[in-house]
N, C-alpha and C. Protein backbone atom coordinates (compact mmCIF):
# COMPACT_ATOMS: atom_id res chain seq x y z
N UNK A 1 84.40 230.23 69.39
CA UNK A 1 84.42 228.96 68.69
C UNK A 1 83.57 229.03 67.44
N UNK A 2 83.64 230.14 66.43
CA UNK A 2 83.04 230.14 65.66
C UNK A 2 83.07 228.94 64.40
N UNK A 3 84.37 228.37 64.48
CA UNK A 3 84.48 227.53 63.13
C UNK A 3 84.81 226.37 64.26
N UNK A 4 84.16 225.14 64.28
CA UNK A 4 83.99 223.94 64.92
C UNK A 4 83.58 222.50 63.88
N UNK A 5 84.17 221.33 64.49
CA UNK A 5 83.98 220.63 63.52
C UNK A 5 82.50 219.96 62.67
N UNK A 6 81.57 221.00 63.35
CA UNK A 6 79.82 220.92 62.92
C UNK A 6 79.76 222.12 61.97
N UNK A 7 80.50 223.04 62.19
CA UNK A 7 79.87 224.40 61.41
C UNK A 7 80.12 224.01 59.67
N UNK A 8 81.51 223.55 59.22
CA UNK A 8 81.59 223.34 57.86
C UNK A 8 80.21 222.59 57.30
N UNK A 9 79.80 221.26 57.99
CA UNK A 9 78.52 220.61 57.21
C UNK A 9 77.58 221.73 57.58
N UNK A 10 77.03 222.24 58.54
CA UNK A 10 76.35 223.18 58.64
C UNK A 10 76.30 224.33 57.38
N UNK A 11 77.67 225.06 57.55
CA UNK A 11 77.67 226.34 56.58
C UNK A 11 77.07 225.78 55.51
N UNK A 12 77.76 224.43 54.54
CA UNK A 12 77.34 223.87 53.10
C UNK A 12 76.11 223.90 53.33
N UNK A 13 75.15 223.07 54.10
CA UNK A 13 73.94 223.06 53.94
C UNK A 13 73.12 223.60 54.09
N UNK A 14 73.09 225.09 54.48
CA UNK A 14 73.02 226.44 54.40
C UNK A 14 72.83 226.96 53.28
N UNK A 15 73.62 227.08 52.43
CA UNK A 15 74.01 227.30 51.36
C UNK A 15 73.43 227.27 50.47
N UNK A 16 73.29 225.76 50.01
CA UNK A 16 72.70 224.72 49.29
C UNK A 16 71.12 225.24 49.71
N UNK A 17 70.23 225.53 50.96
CA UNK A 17 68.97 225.28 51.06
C UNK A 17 68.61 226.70 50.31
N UNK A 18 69.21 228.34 51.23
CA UNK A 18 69.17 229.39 50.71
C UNK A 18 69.61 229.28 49.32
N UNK A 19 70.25 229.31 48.54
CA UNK A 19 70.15 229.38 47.37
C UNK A 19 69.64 228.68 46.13
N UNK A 20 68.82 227.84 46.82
CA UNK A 20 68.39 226.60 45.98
C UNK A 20 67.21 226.69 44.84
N UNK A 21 67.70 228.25 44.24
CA UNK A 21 67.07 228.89 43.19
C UNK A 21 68.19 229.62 42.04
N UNK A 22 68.31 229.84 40.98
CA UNK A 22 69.42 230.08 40.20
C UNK A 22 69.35 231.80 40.53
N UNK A 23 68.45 232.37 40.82
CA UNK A 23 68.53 233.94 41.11
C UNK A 23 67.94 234.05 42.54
N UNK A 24 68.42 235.01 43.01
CA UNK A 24 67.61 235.36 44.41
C UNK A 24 66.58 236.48 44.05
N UNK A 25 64.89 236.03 44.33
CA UNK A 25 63.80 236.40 44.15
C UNK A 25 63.66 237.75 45.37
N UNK A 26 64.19 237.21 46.54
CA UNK A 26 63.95 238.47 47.81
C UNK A 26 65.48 238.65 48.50
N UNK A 27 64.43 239.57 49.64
CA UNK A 27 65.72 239.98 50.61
C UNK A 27 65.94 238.92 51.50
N UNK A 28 65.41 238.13 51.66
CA UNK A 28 65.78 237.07 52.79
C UNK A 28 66.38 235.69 52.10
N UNK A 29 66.57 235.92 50.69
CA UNK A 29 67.36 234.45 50.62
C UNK A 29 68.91 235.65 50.25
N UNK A 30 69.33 235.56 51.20
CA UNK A 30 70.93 236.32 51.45
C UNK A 30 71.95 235.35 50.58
N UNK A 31 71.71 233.91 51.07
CA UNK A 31 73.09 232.89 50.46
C UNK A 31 73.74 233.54 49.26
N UNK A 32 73.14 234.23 48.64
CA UNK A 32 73.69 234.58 47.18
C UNK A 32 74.41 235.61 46.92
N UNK A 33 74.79 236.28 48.56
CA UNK A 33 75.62 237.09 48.66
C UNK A 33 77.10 236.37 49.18
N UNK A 34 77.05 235.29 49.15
CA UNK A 34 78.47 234.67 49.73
C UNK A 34 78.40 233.70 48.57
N UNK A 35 80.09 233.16 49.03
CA UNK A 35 80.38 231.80 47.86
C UNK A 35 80.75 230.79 49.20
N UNK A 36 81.12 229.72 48.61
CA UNK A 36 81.28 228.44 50.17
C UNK A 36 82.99 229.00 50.31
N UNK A 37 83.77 229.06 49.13
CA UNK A 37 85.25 229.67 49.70
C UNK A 37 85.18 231.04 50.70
N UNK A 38 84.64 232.05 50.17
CA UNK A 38 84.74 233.12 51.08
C UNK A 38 84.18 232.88 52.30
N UNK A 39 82.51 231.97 52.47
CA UNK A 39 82.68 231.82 53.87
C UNK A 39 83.55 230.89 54.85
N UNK A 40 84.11 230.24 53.91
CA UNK A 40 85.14 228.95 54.88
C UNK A 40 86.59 229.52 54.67
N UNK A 41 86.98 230.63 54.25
CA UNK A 41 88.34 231.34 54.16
C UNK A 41 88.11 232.63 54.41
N UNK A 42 87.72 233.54 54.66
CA UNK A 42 87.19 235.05 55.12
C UNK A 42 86.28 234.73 56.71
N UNK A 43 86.67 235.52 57.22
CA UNK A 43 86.61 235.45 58.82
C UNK A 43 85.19 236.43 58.90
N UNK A 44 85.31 237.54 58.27
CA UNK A 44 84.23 238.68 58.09
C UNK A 44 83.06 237.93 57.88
N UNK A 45 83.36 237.25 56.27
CA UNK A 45 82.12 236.85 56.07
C UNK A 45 81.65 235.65 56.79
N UNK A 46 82.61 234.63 57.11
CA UNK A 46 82.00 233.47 57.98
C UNK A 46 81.50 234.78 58.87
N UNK A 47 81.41 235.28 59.47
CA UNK A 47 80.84 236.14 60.59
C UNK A 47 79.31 236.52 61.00
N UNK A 48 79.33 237.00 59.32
CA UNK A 48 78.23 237.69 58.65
C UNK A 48 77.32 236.51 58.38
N UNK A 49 77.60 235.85 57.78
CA UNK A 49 77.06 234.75 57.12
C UNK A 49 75.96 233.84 58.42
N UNK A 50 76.65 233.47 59.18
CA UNK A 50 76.30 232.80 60.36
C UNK A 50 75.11 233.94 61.10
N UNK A 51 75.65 234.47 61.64
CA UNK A 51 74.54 236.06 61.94
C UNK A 51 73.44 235.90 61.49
N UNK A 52 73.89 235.36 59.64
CA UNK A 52 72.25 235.45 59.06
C UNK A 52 71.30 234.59 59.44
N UNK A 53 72.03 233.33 59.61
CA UNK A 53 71.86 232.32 59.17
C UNK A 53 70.75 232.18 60.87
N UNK A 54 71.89 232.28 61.80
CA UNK A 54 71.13 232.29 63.05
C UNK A 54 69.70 233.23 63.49
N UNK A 55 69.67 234.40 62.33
CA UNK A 55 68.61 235.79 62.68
C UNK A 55 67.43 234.40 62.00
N UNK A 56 67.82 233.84 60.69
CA UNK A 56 66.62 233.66 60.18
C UNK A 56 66.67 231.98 60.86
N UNK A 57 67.57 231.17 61.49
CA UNK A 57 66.70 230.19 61.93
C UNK A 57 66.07 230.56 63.27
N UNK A 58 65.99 231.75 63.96
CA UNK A 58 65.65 232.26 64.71
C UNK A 58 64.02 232.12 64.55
N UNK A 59 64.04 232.91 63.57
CA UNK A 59 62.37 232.81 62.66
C UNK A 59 61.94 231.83 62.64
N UNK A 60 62.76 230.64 62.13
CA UNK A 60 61.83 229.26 61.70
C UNK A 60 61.52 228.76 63.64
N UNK A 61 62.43 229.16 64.23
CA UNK A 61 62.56 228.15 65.26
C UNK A 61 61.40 229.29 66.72
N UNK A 62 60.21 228.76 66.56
CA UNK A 62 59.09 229.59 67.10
C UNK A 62 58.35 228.55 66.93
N UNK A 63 57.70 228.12 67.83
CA UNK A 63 56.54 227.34 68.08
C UNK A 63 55.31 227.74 66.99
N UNK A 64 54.81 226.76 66.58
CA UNK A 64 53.66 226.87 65.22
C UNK A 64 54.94 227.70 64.13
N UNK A 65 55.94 227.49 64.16
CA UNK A 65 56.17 227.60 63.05
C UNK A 65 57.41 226.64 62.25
N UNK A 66 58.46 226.65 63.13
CA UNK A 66 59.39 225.11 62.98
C UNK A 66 59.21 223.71 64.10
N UNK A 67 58.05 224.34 64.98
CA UNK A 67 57.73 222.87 65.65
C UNK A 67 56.54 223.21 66.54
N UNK A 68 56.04 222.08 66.82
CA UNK A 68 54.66 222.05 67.25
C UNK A 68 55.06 222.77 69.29
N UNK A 69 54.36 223.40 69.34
CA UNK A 69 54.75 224.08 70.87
C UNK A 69 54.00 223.18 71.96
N UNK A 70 53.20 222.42 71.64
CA UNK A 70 53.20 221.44 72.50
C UNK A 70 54.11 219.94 73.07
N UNK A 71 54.25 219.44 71.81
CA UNK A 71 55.22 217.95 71.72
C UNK A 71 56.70 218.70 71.74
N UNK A 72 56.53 219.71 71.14
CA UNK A 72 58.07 220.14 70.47
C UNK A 72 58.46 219.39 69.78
N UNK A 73 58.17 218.64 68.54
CA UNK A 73 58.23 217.60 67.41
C UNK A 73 58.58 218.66 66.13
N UNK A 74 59.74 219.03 65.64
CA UNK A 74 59.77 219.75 64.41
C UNK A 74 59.23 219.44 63.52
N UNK A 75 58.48 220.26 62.68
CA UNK A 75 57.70 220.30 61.50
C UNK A 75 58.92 220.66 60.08
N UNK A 76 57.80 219.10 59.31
CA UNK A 76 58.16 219.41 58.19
C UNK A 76 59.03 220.98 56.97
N UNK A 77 58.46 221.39 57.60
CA UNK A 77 58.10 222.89 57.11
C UNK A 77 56.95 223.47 56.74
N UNK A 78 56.94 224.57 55.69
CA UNK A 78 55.61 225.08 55.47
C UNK A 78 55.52 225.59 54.19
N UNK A 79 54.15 225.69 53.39
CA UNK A 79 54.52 226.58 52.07
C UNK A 79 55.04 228.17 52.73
N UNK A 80 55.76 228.41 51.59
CA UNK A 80 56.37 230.01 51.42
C UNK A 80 56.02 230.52 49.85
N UNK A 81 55.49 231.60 50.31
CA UNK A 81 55.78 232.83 49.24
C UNK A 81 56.77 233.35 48.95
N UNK A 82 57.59 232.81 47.75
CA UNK A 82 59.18 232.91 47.91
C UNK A 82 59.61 234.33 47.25
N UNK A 83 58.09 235.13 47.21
CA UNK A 83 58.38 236.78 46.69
C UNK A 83 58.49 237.28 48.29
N UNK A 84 57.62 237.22 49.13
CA UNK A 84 57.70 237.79 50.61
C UNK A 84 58.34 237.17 51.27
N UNK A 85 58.72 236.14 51.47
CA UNK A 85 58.92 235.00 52.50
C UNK A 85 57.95 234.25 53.73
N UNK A 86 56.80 235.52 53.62
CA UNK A 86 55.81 234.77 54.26
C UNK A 86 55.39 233.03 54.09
N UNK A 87 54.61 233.22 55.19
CA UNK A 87 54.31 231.36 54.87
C UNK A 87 53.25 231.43 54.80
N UNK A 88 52.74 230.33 53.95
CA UNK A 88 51.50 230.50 53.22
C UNK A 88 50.16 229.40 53.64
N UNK A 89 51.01 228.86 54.57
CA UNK A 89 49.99 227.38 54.76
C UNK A 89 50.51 226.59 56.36
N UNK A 90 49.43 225.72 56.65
CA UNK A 90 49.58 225.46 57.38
C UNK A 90 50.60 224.11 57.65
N UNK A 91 51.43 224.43 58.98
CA UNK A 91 52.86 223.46 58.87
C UNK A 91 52.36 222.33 58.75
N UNK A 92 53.66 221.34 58.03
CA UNK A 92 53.46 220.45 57.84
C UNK A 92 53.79 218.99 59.10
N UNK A 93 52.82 218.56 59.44
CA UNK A 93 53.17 218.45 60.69
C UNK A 93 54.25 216.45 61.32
N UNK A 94 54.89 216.60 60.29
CA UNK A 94 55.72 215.24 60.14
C UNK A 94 57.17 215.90 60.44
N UNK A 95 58.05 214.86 60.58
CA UNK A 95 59.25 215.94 60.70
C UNK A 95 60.48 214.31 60.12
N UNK A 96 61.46 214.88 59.61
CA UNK A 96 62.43 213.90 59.15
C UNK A 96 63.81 214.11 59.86
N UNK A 97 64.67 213.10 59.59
CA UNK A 97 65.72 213.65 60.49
C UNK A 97 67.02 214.44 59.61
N UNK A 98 66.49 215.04 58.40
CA UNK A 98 67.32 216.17 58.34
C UNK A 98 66.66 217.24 59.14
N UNK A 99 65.38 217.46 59.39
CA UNK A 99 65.21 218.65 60.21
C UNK A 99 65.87 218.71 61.40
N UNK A 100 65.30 217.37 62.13
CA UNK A 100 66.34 217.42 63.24
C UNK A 100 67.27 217.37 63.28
N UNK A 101 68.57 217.00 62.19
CA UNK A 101 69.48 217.19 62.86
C UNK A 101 70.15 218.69 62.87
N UNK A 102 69.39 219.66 62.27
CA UNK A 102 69.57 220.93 62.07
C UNK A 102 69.61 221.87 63.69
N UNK A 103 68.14 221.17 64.08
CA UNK A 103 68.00 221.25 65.60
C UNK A 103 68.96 221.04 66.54
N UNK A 104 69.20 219.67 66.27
CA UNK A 104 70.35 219.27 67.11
C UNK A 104 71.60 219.91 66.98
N UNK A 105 71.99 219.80 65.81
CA UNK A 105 73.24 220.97 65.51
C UNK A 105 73.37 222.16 66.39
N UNK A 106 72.74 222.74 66.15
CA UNK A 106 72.61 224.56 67.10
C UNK A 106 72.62 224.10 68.38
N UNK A 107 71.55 223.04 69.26
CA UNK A 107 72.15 222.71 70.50
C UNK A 107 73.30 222.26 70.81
N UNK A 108 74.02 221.41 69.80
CA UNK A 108 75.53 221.15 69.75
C UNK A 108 75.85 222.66 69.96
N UNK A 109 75.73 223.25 69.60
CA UNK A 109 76.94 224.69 69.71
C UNK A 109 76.59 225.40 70.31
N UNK A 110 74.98 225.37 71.03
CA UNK A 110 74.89 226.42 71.89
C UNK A 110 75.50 225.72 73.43
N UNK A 111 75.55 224.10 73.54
CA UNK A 111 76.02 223.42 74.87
C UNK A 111 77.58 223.79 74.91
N UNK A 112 78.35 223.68 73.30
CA UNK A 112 80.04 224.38 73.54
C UNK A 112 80.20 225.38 73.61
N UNK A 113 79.40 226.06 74.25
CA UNK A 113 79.23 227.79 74.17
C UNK A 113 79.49 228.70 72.86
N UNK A 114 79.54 227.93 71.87
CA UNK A 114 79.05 229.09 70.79
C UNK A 114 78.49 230.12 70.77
N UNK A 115 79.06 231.44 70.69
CA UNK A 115 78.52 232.96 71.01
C UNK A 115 77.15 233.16 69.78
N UNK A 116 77.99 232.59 68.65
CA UNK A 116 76.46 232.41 67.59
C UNK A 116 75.11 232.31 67.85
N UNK A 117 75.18 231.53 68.71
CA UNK A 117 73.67 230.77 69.44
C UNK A 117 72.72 231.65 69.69
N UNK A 118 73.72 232.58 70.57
CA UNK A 118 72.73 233.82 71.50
C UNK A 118 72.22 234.34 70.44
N UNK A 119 72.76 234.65 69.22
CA UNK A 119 71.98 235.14 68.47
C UNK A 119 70.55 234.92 67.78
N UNK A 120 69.95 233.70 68.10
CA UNK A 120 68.68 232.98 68.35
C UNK A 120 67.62 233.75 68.74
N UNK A 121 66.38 234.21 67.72
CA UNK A 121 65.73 235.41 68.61
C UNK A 121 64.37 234.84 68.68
């Protein structure tokens, strides 16, 4: 069930966050290797794309780093060093409901068994 009726708003806003610089500075903002046609019409790259997408919300999604490991309350985010991708500061500890619904999303697809999910590290 890779393409579901959550993944299109998903993929766009993906997109939009990773590339939300006119050049890509590192190796981890990838978006700038896809366009929104090739990933919503190419099967490969929707493939690829998602993979990424799941390796690196994998990253954010770690206690002290996309949410507090006690409440489990997602955090704002955090500064980044957008040469390393390291984070530079301490999270911000408010959370809005675009974060969550980012959250919620992936549990949407990991409850319809989305194979994507597993990819969560």
């Amino acid at each position: 069930m890779i393409l579901n009726s959550l993944t299109p708003v998903f993929l766009v806003f993906w997109i939009v966050i990773l590339s939300s610089t006119s050049e890509p500075e590192s190796w981890w903002r990838f978006a700038f290797d896809f366009s929104t046609d090739s990933i919503m019409h190419d099967f490969t790259k929707t493939s690829k794309f998602i993979g990424l997408v799941m390796d690196y919300e994998g990253k954010f999604n770690q206690p002290g780093v996309g949410y507090d490991g006690e409440s489990c309350h997602t955090y704002d985010g955090h500064g980044i060093n957008y040469t390393t991708g390291k984070l530079t500061a301490t999270p911000r500890p408010w959370s809005a409901p675009s974060k969550e619904s980012l959250h919620v999303s992936i549990l949407t697809l990991a409850v319809q068994g989305d194979y994507t999910t597993g990819e969560l590290k």
